[in-house]
Protein backbone atom coordinates (compact mmCIF):
# COMPACT_ATOMS: atom_id res chain seq x y z
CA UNK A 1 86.62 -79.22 80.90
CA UNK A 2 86.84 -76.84 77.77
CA UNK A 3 89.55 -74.15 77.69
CA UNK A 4 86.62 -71.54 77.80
CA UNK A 5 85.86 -73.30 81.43
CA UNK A 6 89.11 -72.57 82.28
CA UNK A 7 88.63 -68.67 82.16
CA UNK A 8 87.17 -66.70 84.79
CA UNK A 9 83.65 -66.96 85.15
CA UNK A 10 82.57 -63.67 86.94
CA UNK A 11 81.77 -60.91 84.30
CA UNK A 12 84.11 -58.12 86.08
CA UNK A 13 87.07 -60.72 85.96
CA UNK A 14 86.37 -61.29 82.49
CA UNK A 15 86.27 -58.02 81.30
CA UNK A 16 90.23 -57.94 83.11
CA UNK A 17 91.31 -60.52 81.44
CA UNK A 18 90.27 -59.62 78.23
CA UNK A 19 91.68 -56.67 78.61
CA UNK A 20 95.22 -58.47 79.82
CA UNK A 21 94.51 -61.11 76.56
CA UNK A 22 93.96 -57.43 73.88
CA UNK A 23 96.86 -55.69 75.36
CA UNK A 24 99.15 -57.93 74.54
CA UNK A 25 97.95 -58.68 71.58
CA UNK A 26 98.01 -55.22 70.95
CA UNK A 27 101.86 -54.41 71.62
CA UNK A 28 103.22 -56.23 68.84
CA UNK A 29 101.14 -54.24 66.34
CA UNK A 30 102.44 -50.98 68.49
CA UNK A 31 105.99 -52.31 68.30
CA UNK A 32 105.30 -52.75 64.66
CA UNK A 33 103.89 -49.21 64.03
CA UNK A 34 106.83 -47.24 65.77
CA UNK A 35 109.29 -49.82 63.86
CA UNK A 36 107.65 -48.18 60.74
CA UNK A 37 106.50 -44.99 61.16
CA UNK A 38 109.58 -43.26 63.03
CA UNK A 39 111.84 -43.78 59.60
CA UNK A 40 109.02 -42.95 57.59
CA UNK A 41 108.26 -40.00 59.05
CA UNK A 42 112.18 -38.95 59.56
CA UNK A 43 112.61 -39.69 55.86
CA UNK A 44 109.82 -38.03 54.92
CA UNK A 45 110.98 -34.87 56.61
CA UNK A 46 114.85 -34.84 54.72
CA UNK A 47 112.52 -35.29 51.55
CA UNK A 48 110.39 -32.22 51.91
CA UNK A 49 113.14 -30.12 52.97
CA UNK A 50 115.48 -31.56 49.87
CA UNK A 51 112.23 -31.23 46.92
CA UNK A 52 110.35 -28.22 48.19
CA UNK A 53 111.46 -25.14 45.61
CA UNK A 54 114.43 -27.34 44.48
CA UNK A 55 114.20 -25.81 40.96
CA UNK A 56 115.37 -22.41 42.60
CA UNK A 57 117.64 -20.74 41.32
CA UNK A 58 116.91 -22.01 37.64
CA UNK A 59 120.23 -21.50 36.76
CA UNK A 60 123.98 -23.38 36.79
CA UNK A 61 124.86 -22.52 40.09
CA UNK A 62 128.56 -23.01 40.95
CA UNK A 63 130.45 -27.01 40.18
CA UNK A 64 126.88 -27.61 38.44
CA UNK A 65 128.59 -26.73 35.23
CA UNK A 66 130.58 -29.25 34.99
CA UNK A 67 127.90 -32.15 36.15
CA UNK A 68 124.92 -30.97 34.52
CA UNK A 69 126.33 -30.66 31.47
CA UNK A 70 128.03 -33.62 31.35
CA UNK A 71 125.01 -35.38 32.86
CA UNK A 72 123.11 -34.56 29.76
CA UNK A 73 126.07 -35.49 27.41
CA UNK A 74 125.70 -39.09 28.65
CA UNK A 75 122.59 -39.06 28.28
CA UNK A 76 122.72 -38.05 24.56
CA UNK A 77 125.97 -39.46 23.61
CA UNK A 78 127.53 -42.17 25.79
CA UNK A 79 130.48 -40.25 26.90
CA UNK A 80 131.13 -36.55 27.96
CA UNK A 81 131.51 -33.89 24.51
CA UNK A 82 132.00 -30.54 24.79
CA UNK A 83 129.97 -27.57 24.81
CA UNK A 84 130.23 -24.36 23.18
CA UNK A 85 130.29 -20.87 24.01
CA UNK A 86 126.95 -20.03 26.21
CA UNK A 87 125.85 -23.19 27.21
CA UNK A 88 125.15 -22.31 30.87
CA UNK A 89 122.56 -19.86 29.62
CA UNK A 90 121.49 -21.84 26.70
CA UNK A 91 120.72 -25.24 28.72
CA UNK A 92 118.11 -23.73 31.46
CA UNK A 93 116.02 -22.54 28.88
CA UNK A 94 116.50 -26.29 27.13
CA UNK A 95 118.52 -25.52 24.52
CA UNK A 96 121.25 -28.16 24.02
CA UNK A 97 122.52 -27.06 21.23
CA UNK A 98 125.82 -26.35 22.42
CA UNK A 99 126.69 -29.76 22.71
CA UNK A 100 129.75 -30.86 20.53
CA UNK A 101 130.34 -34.40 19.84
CA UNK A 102 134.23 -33.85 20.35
CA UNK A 103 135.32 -35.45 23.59
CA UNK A 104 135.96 -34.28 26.90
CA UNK A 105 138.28 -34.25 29.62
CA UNK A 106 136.92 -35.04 32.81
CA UNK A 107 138.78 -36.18 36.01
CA UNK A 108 135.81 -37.85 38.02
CA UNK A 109 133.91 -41.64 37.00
CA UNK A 110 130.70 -41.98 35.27
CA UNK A 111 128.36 -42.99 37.57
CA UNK A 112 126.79 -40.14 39.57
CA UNK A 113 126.47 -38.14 36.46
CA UNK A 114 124.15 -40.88 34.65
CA UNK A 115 122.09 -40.85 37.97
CA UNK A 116 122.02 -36.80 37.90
CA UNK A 117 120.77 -37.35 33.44
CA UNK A 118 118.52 -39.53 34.85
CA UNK A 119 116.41 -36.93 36.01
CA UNK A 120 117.32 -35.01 33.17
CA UNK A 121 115.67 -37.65 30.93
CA UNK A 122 112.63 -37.16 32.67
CA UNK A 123 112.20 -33.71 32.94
CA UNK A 124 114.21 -32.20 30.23
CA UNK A 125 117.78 -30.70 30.10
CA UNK A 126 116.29 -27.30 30.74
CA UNK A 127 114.72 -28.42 33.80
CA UNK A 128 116.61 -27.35 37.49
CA UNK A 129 114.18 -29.50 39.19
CA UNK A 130 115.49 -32.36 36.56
CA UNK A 131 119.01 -31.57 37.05
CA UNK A 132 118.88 -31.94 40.81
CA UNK A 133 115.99 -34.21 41.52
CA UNK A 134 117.92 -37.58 41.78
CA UNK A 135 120.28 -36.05 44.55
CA UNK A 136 117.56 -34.76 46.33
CA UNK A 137 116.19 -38.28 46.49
CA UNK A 138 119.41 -39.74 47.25
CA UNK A 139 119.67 -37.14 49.94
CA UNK A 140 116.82 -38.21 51.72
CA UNK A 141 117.33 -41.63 51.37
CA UNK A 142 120.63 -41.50 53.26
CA UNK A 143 118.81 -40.04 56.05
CA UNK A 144 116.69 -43.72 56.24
CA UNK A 145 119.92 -44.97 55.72
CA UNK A 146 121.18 -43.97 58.78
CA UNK A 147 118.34 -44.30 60.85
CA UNK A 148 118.93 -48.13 59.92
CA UNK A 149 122.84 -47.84 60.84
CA UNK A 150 121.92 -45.99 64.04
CA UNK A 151 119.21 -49.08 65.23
CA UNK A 152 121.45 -51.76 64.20
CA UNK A 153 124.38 -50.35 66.36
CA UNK A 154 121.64 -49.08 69.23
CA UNK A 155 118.49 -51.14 69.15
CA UNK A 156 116.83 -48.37 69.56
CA UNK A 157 114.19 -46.42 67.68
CA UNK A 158 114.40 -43.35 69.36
CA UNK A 159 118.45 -43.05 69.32
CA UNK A 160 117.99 -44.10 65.21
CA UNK A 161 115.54 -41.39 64.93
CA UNK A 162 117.41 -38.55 66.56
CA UNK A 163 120.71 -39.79 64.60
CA UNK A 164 117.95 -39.63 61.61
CA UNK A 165 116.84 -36.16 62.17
CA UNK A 166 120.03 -34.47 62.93
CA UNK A 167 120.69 -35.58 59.48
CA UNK A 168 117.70 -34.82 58.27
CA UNK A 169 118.22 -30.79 59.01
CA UNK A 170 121.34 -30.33 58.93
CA UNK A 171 122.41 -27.49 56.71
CA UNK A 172 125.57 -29.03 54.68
CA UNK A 173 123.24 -32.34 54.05
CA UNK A 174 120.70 -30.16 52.70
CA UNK A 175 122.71 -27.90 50.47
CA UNK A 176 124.61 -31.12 48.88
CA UNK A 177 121.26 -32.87 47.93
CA UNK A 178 119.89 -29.77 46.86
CA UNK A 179 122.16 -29.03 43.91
CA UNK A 180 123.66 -31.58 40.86
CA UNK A 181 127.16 -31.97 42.28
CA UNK A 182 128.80 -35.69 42.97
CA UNK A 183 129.32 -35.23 46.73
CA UNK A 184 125.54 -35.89 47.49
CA UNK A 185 125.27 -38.88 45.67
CA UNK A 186 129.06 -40.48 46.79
CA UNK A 187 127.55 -39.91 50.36
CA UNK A 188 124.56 -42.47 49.78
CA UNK A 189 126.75 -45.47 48.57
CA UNK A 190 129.30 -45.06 50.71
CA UNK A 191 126.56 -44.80 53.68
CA UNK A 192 124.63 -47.57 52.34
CA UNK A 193 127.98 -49.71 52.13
CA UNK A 194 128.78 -48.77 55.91
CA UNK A 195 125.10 -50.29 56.83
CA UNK A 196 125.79 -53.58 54.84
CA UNK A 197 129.46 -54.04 56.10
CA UNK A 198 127.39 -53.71 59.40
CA UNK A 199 125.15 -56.27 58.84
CA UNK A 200 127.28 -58.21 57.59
CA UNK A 201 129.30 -58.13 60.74
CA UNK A 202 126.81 -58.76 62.96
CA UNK A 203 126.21 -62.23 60.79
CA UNK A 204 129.27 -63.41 60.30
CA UNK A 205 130.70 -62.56 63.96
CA UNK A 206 128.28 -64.99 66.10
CA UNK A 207 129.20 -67.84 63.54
CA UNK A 208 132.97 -67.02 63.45
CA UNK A 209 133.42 -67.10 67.73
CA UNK A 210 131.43 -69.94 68.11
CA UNK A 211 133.62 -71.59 70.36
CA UNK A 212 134.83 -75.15 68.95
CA UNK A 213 134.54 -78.38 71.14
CA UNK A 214 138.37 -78.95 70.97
CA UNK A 215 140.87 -76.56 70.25
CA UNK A 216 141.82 -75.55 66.72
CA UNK A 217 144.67 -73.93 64.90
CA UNK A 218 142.86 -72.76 62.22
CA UNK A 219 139.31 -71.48 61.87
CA UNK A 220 136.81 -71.92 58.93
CA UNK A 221 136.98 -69.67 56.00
CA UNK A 222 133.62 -67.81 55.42
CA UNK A 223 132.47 -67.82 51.75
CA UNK A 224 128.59 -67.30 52.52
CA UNK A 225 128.27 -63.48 53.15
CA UNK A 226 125.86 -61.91 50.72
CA UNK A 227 126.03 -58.54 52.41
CA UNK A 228 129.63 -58.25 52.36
CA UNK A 229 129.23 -58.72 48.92
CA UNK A 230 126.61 -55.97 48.84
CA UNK A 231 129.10 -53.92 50.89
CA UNK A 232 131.37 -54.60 47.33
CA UNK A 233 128.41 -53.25 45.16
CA UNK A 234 128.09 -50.20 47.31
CA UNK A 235 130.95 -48.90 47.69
CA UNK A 236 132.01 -49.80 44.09
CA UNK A 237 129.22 -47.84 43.08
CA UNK A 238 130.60 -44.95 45.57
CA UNK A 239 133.96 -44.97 43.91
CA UNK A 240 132.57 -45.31 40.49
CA UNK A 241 130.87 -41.26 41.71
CA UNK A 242 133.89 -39.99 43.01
CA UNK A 243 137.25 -41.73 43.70
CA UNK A 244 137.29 -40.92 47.29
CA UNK A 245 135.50 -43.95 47.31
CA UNK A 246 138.26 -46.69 47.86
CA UNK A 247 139.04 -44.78 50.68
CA UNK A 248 135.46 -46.04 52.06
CA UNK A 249 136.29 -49.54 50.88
CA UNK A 250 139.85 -49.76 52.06
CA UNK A 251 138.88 -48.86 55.76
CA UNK A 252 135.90 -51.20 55.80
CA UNK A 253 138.02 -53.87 54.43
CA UNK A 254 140.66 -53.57 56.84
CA UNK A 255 137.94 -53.26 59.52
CA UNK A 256 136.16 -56.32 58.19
CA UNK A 257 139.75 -58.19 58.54
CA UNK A 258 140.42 -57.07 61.87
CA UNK A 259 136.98 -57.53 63.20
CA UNK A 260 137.38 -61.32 61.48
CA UNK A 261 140.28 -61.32 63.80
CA UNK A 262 139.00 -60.57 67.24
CA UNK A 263 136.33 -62.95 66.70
CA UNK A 264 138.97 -65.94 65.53
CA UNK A 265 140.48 -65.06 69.13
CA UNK A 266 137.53 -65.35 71.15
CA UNK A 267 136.64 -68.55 69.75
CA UNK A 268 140.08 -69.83 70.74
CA UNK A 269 141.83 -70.49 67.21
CA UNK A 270 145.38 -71.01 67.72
CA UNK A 271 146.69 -69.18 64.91
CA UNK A 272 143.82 -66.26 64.92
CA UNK A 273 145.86 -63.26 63.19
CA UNK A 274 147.12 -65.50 60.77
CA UNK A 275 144.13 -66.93 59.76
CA UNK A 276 142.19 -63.85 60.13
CA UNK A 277 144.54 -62.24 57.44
CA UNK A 278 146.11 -65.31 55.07
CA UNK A 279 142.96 -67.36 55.27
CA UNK A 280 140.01 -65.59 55.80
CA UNK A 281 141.42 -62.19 54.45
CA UNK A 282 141.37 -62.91 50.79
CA UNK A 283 138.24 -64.96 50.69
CA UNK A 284 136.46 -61.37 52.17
CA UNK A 285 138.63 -59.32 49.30
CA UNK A 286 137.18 -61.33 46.34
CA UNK A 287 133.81 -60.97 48.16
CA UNK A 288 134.08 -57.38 48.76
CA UNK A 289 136.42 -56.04 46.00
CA UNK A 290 135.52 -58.46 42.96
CA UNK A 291 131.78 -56.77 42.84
CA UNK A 292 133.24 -52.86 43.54
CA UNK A 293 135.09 -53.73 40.23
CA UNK A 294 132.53 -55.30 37.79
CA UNK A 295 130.16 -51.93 39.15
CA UNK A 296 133.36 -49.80 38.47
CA UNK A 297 133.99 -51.17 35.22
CA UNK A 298 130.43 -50.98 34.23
CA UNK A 299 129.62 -47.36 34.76
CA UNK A 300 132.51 -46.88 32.13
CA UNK A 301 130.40 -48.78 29.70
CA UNK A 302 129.19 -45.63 27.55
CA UNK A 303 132.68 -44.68 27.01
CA UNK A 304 134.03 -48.58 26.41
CA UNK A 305 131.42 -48.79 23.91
CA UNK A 306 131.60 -45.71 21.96
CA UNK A 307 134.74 -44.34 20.07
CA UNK A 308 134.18 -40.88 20.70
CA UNK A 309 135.09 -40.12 24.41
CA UNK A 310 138.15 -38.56 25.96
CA UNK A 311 141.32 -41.00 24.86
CA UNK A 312 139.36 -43.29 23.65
CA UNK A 313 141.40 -44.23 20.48
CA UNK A 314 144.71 -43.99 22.69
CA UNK A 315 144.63 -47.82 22.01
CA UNK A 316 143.44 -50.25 20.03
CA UNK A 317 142.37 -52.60 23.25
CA UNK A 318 139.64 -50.43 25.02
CA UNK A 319 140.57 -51.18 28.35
CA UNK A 320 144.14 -50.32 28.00
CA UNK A 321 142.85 -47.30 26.59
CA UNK A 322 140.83 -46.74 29.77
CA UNK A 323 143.81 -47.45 32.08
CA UNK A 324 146.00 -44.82 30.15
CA UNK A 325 143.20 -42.46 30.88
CA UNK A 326 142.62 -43.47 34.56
CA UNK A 327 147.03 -42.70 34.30
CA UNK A 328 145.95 -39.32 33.30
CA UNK A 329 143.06 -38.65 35.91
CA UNK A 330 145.57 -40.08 38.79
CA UNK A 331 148.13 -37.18 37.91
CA UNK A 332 145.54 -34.41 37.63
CA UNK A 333 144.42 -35.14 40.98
CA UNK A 334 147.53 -35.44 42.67
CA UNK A 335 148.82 -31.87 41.24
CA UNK A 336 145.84 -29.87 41.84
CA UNK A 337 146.92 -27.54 43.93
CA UNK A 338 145.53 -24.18 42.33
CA UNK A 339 144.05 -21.23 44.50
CA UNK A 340 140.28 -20.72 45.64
CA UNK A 341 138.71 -17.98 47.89
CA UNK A 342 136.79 -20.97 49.20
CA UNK A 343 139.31 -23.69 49.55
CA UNK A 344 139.52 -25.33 52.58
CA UNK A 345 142.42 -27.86 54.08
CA UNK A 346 140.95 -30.66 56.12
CA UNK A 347 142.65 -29.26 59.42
CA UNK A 348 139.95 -26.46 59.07
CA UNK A 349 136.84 -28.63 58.59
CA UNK A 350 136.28 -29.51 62.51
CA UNK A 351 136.62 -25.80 63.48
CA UNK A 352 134.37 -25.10 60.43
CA UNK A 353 136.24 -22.06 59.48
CA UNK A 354 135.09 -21.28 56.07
CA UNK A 355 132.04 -23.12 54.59
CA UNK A 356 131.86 -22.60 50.41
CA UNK A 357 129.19 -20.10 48.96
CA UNK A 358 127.25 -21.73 46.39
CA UNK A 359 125.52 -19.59 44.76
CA UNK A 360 124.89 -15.24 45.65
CA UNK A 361 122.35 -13.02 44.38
CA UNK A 362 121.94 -9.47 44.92
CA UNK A 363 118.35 -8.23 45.20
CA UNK A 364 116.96 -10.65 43.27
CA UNK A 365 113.32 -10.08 44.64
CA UNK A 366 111.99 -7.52 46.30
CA UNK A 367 112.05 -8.62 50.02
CA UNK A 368 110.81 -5.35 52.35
CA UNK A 369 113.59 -3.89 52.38
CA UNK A 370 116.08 -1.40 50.16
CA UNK A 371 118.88 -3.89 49.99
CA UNK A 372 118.35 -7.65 49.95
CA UNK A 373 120.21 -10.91 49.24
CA UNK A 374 119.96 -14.22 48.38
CA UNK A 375 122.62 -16.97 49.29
CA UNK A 376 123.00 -21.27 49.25
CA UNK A 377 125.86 -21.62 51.77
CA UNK A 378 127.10 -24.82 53.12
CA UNK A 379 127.39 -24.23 56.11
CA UNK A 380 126.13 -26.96 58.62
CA UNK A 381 124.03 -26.15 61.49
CA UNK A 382 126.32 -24.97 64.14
CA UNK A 383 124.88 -27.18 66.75
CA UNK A 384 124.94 -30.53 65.18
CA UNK A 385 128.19 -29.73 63.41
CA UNK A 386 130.21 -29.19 67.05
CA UNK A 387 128.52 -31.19 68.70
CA UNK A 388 129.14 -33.86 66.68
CA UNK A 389 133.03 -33.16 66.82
CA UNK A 390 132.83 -33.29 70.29
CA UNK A 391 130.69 -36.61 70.25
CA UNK A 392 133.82 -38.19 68.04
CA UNK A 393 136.24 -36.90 70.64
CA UNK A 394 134.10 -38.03 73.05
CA UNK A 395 133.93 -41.87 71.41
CA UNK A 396 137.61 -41.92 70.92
CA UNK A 397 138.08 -41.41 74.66
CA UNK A 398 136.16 -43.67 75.49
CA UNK A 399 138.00 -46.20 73.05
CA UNK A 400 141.74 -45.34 74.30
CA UNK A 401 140.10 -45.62 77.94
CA UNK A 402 139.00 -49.20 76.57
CA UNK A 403 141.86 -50.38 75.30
CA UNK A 404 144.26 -49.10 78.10
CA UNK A 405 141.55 -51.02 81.02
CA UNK A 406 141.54 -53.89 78.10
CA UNK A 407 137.70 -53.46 78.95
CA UNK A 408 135.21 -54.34 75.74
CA UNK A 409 134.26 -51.13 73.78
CA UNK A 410 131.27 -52.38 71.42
CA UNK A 411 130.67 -51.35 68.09
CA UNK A 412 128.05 -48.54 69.35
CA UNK A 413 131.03 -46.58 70.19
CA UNK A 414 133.94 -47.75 67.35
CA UNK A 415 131.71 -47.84 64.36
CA UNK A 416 130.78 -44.40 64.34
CA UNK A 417 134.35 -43.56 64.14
CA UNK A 418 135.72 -45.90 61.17
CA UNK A 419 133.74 -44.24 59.07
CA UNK A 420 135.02 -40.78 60.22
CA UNK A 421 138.23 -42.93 60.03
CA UNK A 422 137.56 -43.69 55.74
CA UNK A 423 135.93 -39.98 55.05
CA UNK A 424 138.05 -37.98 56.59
CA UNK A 425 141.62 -38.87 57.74
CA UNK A 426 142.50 -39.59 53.86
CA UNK A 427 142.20 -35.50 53.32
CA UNK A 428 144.56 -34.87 55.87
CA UNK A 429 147.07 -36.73 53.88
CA UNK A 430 147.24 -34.20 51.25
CA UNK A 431 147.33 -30.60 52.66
CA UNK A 432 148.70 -29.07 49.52
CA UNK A 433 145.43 -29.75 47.28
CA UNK A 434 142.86 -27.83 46.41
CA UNK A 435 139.98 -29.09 48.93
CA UNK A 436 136.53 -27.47 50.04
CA UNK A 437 134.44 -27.77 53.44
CA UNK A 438 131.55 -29.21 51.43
CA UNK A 439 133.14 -32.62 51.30
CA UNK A 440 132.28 -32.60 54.83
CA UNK A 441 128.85 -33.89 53.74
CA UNK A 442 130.30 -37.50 53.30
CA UNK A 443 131.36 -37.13 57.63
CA UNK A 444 127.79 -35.89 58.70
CA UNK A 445 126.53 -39.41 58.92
CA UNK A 446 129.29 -40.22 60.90
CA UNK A 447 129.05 -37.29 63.25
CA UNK A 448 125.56 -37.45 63.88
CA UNK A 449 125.81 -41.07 65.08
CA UNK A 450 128.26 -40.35 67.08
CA UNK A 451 126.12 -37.35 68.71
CA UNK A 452 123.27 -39.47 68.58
CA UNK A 453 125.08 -42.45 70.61
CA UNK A 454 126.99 -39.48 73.40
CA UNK A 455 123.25 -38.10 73.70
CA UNK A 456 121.96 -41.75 74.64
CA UNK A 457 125.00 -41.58 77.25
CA UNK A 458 123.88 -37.94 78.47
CA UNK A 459 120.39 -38.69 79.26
CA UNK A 460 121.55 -41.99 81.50
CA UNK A 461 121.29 -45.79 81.64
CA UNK A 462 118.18 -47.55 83.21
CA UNK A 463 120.19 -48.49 86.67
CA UNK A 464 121.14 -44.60 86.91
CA UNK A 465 119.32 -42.81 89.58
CA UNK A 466 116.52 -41.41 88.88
CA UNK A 467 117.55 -37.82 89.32
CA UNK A 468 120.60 -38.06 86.68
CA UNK A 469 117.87 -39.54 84.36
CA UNK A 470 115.86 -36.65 84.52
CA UNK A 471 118.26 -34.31 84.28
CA UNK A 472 120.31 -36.00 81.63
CA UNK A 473 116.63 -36.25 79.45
CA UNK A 474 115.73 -32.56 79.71
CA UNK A 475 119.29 -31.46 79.00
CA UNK A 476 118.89 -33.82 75.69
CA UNK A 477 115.76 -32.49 74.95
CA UNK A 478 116.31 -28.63 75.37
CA UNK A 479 119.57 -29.60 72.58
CA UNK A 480 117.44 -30.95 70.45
CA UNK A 481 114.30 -28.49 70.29
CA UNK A 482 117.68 -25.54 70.13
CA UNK A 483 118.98 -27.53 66.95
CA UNK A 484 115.80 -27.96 65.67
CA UNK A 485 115.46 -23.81 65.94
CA UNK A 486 118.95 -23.13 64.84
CA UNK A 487 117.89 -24.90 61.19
CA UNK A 488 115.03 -23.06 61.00
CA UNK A 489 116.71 -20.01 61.18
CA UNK A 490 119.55 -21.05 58.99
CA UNK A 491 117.50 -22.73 56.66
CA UNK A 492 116.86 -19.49 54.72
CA UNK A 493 120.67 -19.51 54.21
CA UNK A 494 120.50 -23.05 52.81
CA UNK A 495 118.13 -22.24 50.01
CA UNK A 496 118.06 -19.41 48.39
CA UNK A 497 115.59 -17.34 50.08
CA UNK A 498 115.60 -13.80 49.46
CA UNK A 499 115.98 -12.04 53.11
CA UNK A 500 117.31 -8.44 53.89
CA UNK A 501 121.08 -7.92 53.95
CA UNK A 502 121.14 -7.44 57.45
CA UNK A 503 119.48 -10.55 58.17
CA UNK A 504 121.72 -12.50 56.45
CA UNK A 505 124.79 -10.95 58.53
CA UNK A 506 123.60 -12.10 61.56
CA UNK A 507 124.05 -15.75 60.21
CA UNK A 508 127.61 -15.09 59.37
CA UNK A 509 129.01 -16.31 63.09
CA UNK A 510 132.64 -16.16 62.17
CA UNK A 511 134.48 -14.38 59.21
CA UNK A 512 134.85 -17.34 56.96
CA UNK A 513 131.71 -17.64 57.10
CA UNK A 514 131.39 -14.87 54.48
């Protein structure tokens, strides 16, 4: 008998199981599709609302004057010069003549000002669009970014794509990719180092609790982790933007330590904190910290190899001269502590008392009305913003209740708050400096994973009955199409759009707002 003997004869019955054989043939390729289209899709959203009119205002608008123009210095010299009298009307109509070849003193690394000059390079120093396209792209790319986080932690497309879209339109993601400040572009590598450190985790982890056929004392040390070592790159490139950095790569390293631990214990080493921390612990430091430093030192590499940058000649060995430097940074930053109307202490970022106005324009086109106004505020949609403070509350409750029932709590529910843990605890250390709500944008990822994963627990699990899963579905769906609202009618706010004065007011919810 042939196998097509075996199948049923009768035409009806074949037509059935044809249709049986195509269908599951087909789900696969449907499987396959969502896999791909949802992040598309979700990134392709961030990247419209990041690019369209992203050349508005053409003008330096607020912290842009230091990073554009030292962007372009770079570019043109290796290291940051100084700029003359008029420069910030001079450069948007591409005149770089201001540019001195005398050093400057800046307090912040290399690295995300190369990425903002390379724009620049490609559209000319007079170009807005230049000046802010890279961020832009960086902006939307740490929307797919987290879509990846969120399905990793999850497994689930839809829970990645509403973590994804949250992001995607929230108001103080948009702003920071839609300007040439650092903030934007630290917020991508330290992202994309949370999603390898994740990866890497759930790698290492299965072989690292593999239980052993005898009882051990000691465990095996771990050299072959390629994505902790990409972890390294990332968030070496993240401190290399901005030194808040470290911060990142401190609390993942500790995490990675401690994580190395609980798995040493389940797999019934002897000696598991020990060996977690004296054995295993600086095998995962060279891994993760010995790549952070070669991309540190690197970005430096237009001031190493020039002789005109800021203390540059302080000694005759270059890197000495760059560690007398980084001795002069270190005490800047610790002592700024000077005024701002828009300053900001970290106790004040979850009540989101007073976002930072970026850039104000009275009647700059005519609009309808006598009196109109154009703003870029940083102000976070509302919605996504508390809810995602309440999410974190919500995740650390859950966490105390695990550890006090000694009941497993799964990365779904801790990972979401380490890196709320490395972005924002750190700024509650220093209450006396000089500190602005935008940083914030580094803790949206965090938030909106955490709102993502207490919306997944809000619309019930599949043993639920059915009522609480309809109920707990339509109350996460009217949240989302409200927050999906709520950005459109902020988004004018977040852009520049030229809108009466009154209209504006009614976005300003609370005085700081204003």
């Amino acid at each position: 008998m042939t196998s097509s003997d075996a199948l049923p004869q009768h035409p009806r019955a074949t037509t059935r199981w044809e249709r049986l054989r195509d269908g599951l043939r087909a789900e696969p390729a449907r499987a396959r599709m969502l896999a791909w289209l949802a992040p598309t899709l979700v990134t392709l959203l961030a990247a419209v609302l990041r690019l369209v009119n992203l050349a508005h205002p053409h003008e330096i608008m607020f912290d842009e004057t230091y990073y554009v123009k030292d962007a372009w210095s770079l570019w043109t010299l290796g290291y940051e010069g100084t700029w003359g009298e008029g420069a910030n009307e001079q450069l948007p109509q591409g005149d770089a003549s201001a540019l001195q070849p005398e050093g400057s003193y800046v307090v912040h690394p290399p690295l995300g000002k190369w990425i903002i000059a390379l724009g620049m390079a490609l559209w000319g120093p007079g170009s807005s669009f230049g000046w802010r396209v890279t961020t832009a792209v960086l902006g939307a790319l740490t929307v797919l970014v987290v879509y990846l986080i969120a399905l990793r932690l999850t497994r689930s497309h839809t829970v990645a794509t509403i973590a994804g879209g949250l992001l995607a339109i929230d108001g103080v993601a948009i702003v920071m990719s839609r300007i040439a400040l650092l903030d934007g572009i630290l917020t991508f590598f330290i992202t994309l180092g949370v999603l390898f450190v994740l990866i890497d985790r759930q790698r290492t982890i299965p072989r690292t609790e593999r239980p052993a056929t005898t009882q051990r004392m000691i465990g095996r040390v771990l050299w072959a982790r390629p994505w902790l070592i990409a972890a390294g790159i990332a968030l070496g490139a993240a401190s290399a933007v901005k030194w808040s950095g470290l911060y990142a790569m401190a609390v993942l390293g500790l995490y990675t330590v401690f994580t190395d631990a609980l798995a040493r214990r389940r797999a019934g080493i002897v000696l598991w904190p020990t060996d977690a921390v004296f054995r295993q612990g600086p095998a995962s430091f060279v891994l993760l910290v010995g790549p952070a430093l070669v991309v540190y030192l690197a970005s430096w590499t237009g001031w190493l190899v020039t002789a005109g940058g800021y203390g540059r000649t302080t000694d005759a060995h270059p890197l000495m001269a760059l560690w007398d430097y980084h001795a002069s940074m270190l005490g800047f930053h610790v002592a700024l502590a000077s005024p701002h109307p828009y300053a900001s202490p970290a106790w004040q970022w979850p009540l989101l008392l007073r976002p930072t106005a970026i850039w104000v324009a009275d009647d700059p086109a005519p609009c309808g009305t006598d009196h109109c106004i154009a703003v870029i505020s940083s102000v976070p949609n509302p919605l996504i913003w508390y809810g995602g403070v309440a999410a974190c509350l919500y995740l650390l409750y859950r966490f105390v209740r695990g550890l006090i029932e000694r009941s497993p709590v799964g990365p779904r529910l801790t990972y979401p708050l380490v890196g709320l843990l490395a972005t924002y605890v750190p700024w509650l250390l220093v209450p006396n400096r000089t500190i602005f709500q935008f940083y914030t944008v580094v803790m949206v990822p965090f938030l909106v994973l955490a709102l993502a994963v207490a919306l997944r627990e809000l619309a019930g699990r599949a043993d639920d009955p059915l009522h609480r899963r309809q109920a707990g579905q339509r109350t996460v769906a009217v949240f989302l199409v409200v927050t999906v609202l709520v950005s459109a009618f902020f988004y004018p706010v977040w852009t520049g759009v030229s809108v009466p004065y009154d209209f504006w007011l009614i976005h300003n919810w609370l005085p700081g707002w204003i």
